[in-house]
PDB file of N, CA and C in Angstrom:
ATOM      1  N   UNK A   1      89.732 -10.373  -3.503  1.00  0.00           N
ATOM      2  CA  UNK A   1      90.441 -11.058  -2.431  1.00  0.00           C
ATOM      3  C   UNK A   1      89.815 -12.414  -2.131  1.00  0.00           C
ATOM      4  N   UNK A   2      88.870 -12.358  -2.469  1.00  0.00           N
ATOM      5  CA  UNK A   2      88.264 -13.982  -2.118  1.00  0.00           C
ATOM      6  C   UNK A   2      88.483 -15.077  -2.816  1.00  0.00           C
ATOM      7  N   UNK A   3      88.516 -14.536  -4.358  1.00  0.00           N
ATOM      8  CA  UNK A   3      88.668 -15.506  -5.063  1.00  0.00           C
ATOM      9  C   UNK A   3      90.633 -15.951  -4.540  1.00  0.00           C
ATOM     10  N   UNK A   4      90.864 -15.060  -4.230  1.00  0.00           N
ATOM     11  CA  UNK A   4      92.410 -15.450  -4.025  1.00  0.00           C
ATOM     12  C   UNK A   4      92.558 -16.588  -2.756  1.00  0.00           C
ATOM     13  N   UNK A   5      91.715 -16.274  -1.676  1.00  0.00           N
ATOM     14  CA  UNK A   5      91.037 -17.176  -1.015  1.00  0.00           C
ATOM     15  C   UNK A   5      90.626 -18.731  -0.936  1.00  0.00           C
ATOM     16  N   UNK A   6      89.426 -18.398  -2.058  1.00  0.00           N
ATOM     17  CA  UNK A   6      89.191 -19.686  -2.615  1.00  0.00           C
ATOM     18  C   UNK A   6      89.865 -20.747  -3.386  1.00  0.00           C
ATOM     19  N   UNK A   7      90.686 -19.979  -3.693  1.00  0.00           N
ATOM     20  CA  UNK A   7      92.278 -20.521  -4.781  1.00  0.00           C
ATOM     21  C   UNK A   7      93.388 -21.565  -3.493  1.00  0.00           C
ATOM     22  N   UNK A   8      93.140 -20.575  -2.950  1.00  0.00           N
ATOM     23  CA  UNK A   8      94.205 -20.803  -1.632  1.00  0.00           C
ATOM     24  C   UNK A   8      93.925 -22.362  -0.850  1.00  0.00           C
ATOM     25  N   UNK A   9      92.301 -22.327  -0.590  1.00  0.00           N
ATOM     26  CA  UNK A   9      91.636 -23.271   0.140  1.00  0.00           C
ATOM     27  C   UNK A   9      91.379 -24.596  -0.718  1.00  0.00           C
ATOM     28  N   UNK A  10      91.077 -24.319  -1.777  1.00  0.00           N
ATOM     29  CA  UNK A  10      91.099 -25.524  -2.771  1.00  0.00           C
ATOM     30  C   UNK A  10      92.391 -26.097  -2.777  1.00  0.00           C
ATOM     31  N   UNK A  11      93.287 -25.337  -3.187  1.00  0.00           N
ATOM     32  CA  UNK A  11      94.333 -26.018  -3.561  1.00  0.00           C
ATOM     33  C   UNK A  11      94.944 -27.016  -2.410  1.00  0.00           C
ATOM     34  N   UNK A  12      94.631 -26.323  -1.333  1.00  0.00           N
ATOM     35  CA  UNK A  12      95.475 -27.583   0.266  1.00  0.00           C
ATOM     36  C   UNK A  12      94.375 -28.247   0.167  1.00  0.00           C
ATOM     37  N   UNK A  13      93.002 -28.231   0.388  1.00  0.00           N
ATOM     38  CA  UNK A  13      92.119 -28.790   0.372  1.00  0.00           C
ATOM     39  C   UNK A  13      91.947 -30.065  -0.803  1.00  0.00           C
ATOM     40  N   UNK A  14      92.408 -30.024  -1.535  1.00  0.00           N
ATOM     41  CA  UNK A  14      92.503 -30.816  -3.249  1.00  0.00           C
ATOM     42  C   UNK A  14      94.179 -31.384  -2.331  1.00  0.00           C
ATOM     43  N   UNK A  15      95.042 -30.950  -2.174  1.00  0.00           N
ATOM     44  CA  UNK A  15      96.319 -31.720  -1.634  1.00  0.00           C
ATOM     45  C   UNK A  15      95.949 -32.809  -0.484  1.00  0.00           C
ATOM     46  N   UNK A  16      95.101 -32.059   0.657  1.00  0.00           N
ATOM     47  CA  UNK A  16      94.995 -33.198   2.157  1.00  0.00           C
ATOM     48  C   UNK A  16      94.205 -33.890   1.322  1.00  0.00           C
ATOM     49  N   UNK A  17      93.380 -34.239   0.358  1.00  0.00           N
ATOM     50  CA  UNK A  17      92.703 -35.576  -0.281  1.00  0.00           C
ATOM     51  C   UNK A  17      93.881 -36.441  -0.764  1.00  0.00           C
ATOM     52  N   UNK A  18      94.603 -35.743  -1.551  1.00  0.00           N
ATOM     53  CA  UNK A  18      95.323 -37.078  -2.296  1.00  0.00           C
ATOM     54  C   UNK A  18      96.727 -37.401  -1.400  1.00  0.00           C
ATOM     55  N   UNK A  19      96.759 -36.241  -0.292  1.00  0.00           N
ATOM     56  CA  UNK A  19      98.122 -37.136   0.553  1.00  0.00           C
ATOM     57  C   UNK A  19      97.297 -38.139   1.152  1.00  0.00           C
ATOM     58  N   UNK A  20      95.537 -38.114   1.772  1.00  0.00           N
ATOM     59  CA  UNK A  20      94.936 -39.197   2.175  1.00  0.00           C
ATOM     60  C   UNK A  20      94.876 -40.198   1.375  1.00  0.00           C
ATOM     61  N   UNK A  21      94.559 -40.562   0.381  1.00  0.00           N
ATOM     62  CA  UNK A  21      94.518 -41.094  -0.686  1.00  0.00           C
ATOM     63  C   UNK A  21      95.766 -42.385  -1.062  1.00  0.00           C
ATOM     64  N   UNK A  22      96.766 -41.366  -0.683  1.00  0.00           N
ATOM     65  CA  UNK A  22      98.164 -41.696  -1.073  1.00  0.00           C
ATOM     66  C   UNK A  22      98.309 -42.905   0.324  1.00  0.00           C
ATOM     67  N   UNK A  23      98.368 -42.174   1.600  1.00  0.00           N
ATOM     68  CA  UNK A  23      98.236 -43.273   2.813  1.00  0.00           C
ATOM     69  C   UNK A  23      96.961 -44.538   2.726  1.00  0.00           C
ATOM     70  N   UNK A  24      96.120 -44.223   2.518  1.00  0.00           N
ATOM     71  CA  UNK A  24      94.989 -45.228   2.831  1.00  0.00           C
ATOM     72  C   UNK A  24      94.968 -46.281   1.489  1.00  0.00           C
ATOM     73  N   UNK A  25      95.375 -45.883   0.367  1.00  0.00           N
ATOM     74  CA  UNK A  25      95.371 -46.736  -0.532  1.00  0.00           C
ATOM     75  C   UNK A  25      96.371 -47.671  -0.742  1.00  0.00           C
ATOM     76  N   UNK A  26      96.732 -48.566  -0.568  1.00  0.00           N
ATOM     77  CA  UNK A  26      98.164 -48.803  -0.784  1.00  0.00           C
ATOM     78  C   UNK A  26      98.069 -49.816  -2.188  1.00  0.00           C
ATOM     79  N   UNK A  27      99.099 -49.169  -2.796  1.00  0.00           N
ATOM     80  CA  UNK A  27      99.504 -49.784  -4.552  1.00  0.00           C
ATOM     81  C   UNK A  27     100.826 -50.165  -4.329  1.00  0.00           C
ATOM     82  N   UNK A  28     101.058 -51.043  -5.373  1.00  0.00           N
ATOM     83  CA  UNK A  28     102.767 -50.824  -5.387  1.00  0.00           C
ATOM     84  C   UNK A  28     103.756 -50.024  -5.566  1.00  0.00           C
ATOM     85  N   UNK A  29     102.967 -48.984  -6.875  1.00  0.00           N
ATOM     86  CA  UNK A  29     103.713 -47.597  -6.847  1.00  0.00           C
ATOM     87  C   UNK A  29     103.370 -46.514  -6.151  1.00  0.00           C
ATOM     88  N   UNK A  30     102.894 -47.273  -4.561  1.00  0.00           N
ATOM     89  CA  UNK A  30     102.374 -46.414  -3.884  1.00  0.00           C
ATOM     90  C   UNK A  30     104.266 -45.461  -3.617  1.00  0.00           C
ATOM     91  N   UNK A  31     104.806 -44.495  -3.590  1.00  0.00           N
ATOM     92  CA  UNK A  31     105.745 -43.846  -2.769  1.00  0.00           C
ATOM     93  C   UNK A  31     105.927 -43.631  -1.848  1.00  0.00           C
ATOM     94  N   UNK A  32     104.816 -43.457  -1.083  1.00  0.00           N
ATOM     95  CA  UNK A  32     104.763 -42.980   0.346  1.00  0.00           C
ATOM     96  C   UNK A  32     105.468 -44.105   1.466  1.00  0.00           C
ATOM     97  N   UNK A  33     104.871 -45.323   0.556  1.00  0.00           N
ATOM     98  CA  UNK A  33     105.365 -46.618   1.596  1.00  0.00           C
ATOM     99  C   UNK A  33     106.586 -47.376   0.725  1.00  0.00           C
ATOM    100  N   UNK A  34     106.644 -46.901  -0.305  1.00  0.00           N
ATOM    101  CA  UNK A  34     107.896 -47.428  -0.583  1.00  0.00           C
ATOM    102  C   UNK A  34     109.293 -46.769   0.097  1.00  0.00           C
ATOM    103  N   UNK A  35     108.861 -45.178   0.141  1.00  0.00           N
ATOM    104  CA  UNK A  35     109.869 -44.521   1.479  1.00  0.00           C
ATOM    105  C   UNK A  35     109.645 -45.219   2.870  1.00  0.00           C
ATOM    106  N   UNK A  36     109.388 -45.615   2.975  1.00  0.00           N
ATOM    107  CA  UNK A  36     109.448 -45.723   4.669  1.00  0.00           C
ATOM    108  C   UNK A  36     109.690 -47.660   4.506  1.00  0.00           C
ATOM    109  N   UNK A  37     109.618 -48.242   3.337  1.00  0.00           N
ATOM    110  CA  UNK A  37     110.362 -49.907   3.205  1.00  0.00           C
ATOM    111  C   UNK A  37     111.705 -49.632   3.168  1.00  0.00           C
ATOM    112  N   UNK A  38     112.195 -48.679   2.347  1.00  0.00           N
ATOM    113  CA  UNK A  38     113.772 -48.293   1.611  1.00  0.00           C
ATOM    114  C   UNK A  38     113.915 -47.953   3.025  1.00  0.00           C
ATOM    115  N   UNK A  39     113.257 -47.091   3.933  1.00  0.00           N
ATOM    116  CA  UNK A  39     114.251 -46.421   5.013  1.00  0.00           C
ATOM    117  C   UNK A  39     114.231 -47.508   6.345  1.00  0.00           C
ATOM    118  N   UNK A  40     113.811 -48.430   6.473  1.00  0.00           N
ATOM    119  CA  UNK A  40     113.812 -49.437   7.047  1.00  0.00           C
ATOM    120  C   UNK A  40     114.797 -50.319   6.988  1.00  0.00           C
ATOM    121  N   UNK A  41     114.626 -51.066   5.522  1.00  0.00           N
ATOM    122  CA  UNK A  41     115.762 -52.056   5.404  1.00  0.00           C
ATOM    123  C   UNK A  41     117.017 -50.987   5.326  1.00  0.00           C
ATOM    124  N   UNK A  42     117.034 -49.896   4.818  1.00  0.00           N
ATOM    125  CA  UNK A  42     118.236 -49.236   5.445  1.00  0.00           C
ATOM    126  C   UNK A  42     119.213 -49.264   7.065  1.00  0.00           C
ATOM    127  N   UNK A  43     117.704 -49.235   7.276  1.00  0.00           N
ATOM    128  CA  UNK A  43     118.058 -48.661   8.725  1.00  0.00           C
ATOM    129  C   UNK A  43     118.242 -50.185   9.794  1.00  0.00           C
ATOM    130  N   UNK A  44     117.573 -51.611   9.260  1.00  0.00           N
ATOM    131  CA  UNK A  44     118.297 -52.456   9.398  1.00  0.00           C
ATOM    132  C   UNK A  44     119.503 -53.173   9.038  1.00  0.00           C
ATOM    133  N   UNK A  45     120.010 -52.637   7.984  1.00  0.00           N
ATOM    134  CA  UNK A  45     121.494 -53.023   7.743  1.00  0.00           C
ATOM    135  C   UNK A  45     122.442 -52.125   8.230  1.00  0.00           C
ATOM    136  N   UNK A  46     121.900 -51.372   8.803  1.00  0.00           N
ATOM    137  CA  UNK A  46     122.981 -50.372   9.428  1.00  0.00           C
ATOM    138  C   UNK A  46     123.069 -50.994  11.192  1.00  0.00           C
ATOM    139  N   UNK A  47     121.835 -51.574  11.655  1.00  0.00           N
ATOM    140  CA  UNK A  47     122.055 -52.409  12.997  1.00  0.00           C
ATOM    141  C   UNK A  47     123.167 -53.524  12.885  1.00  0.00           C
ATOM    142  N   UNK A  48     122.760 -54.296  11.506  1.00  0.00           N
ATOM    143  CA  UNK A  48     123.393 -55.766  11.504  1.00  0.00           C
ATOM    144  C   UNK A  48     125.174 -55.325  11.039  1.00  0.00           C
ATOM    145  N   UNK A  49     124.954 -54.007  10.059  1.00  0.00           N
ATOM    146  CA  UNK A  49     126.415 -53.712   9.982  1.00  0.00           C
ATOM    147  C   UNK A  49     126.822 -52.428   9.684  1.00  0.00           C
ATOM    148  N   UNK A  50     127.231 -51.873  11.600  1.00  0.00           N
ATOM    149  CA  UNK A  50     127.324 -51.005  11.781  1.00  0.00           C
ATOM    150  C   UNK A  50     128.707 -50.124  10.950  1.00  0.00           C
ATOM    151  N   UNK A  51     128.825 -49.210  11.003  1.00  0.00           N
ATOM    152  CA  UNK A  51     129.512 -48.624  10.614  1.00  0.00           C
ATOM    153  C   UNK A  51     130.683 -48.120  11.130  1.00  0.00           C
ATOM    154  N   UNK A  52     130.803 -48.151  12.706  1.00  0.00           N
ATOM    155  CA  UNK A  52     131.314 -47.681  13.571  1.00  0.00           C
ATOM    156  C   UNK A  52     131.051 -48.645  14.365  1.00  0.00           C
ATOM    157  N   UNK A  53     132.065 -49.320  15.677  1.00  0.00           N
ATOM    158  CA  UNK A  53     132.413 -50.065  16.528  1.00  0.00           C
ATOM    159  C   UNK A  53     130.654 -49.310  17.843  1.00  0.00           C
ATOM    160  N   UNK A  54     129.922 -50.081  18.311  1.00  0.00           N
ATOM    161  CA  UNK A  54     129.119 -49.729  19.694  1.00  0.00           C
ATOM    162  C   UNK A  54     128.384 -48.573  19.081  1.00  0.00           C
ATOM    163  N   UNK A  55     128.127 -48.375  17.297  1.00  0.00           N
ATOM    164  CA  UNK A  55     127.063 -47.410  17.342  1.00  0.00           C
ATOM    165  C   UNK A  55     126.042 -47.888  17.744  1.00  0.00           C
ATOM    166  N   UNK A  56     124.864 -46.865  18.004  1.00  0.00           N
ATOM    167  CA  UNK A  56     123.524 -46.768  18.683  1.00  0.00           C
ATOM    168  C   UNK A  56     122.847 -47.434  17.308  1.00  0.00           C
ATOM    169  N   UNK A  57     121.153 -47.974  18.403  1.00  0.00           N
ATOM    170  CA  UNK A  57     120.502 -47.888  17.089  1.00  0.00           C
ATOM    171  C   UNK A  57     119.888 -46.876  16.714  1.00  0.00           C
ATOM    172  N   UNK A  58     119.415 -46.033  17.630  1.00  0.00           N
ATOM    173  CA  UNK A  58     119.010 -44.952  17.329  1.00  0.00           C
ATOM    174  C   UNK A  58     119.707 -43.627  18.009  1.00  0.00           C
ATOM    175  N   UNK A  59     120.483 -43.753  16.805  1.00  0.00           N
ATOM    176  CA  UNK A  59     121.434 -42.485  16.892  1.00  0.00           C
ATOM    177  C   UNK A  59     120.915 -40.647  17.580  1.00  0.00           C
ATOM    178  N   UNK A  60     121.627 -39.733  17.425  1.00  0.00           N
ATOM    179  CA  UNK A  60     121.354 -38.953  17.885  1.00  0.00           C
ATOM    180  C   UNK A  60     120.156 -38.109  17.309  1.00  0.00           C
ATOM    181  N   UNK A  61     120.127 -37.680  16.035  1.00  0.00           N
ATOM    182  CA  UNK A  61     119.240 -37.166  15.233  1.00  0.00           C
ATOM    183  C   UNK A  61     118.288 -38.108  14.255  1.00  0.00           C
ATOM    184  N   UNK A  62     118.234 -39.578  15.167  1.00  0.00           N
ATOM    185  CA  UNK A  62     117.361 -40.259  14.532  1.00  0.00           C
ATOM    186  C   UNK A  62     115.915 -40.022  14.321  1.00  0.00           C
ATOM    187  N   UNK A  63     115.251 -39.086  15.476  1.00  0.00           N
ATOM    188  CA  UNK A  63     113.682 -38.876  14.713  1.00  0.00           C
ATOM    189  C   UNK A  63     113.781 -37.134  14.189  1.00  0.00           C
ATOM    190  N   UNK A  64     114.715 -36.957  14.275  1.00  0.00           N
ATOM    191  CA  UNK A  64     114.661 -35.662  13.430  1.00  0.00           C
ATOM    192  C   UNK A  64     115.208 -35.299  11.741  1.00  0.00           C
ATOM    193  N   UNK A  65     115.627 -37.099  11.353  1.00  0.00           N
ATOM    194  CA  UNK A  65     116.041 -37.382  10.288  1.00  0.00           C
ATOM    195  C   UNK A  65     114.359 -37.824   9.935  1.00  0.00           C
ATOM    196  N   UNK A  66     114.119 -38.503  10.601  1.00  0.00           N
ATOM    197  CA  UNK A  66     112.457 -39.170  10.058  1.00  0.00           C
ATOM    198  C   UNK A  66     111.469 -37.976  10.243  1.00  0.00           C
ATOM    199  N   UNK A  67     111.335 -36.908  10.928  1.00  0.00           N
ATOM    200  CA  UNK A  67     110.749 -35.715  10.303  1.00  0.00           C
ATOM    201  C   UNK A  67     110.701 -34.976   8.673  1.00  0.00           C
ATOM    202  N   UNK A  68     112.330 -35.128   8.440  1.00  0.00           N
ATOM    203  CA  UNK A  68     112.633 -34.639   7.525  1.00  0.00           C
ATOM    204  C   UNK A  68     112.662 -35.715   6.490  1.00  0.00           C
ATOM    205  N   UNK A  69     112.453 -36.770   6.680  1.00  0.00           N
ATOM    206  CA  UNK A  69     111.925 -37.368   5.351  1.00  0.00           C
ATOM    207  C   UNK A  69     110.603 -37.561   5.071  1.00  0.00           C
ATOM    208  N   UNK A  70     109.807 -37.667   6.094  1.00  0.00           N
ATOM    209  CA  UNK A  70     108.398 -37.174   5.647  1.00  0.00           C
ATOM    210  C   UNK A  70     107.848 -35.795   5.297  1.00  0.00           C
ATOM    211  N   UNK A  71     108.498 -34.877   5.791  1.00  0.00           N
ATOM    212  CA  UNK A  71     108.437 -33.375   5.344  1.00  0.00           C
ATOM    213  C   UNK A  71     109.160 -32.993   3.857  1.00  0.00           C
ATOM    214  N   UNK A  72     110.247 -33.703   3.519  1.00  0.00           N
ATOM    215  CA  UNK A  72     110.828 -33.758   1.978  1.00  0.00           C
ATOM    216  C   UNK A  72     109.584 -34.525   1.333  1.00  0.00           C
ATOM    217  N   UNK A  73     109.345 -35.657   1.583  1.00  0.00           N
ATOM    218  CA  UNK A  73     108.330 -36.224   1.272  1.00  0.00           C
ATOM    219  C   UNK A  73     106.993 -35.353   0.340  1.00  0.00           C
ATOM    220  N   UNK A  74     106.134 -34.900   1.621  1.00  0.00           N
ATOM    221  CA  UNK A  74     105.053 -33.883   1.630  1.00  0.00           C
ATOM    222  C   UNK A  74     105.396 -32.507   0.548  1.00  0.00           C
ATOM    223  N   UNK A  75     106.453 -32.054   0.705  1.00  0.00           N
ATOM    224  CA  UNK A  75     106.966 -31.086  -0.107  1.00  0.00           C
ATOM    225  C   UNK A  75     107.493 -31.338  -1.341  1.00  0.00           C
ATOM    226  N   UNK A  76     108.066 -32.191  -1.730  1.00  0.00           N
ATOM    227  CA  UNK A  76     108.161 -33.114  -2.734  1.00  0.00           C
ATOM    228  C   UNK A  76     106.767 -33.245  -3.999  1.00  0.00           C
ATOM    229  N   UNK A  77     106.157 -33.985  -3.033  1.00  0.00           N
ATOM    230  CA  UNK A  77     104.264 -34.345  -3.792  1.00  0.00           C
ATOM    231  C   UNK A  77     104.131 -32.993  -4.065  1.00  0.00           C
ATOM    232  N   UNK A  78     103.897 -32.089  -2.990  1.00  0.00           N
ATOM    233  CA  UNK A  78     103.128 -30.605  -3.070  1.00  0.00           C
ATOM    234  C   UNK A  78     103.517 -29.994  -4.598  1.00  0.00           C
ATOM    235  N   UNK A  79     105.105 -29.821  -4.766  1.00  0.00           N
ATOM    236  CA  UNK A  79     105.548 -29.387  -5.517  1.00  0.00           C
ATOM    237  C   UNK A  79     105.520 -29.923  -7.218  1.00  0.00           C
ATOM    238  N   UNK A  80     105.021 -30.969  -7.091  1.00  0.00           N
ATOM    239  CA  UNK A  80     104.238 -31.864  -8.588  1.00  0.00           C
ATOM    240  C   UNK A  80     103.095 -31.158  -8.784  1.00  0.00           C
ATOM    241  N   UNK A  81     102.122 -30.838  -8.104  1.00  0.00           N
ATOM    242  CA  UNK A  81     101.166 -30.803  -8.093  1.00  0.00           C
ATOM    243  C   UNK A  81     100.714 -29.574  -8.663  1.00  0.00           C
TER     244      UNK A  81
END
């Protein structure tokens, strides 16, 4: 049982390094920040041209869309790995 343990702890332990890694370093093929440039200028052309007459800028499920793209995100990497 331990070694199943130790399997267990390495492996998140070996993951929270390189999602740190992934934030603190920044490259160009960094991903992490290339998601969150793409979801930006997205999310400014959708101010300058809305889609709908008096939409919001921040719509109804706007930070629960940005949960779920950092959680696709995270799960995403995990699942390479």
């Amino acid at each position: 049982m331990e070694n199943y343990l130790d399997i267990f702890i390495n492996s998140y332990s070996e993951y929270w390094n390189y999602f740190l890694n992934l934030i603190y370093f920044r490259e160009i093929e960094n991903y992490f920040y290339g998601l969150i440039a793409i979801s930006v200028i997205v999310w400014v052309l959708e101010i300058l041209f809305p889609w709908r007459e008096n939409q919001s800028i921040f719509r109804k499920d706007f930070w629960l869309d940005t949960f779920y793209m950092f959680f696709n995100f995270s799960f995403l990497i995990f699942s390479f790995l």
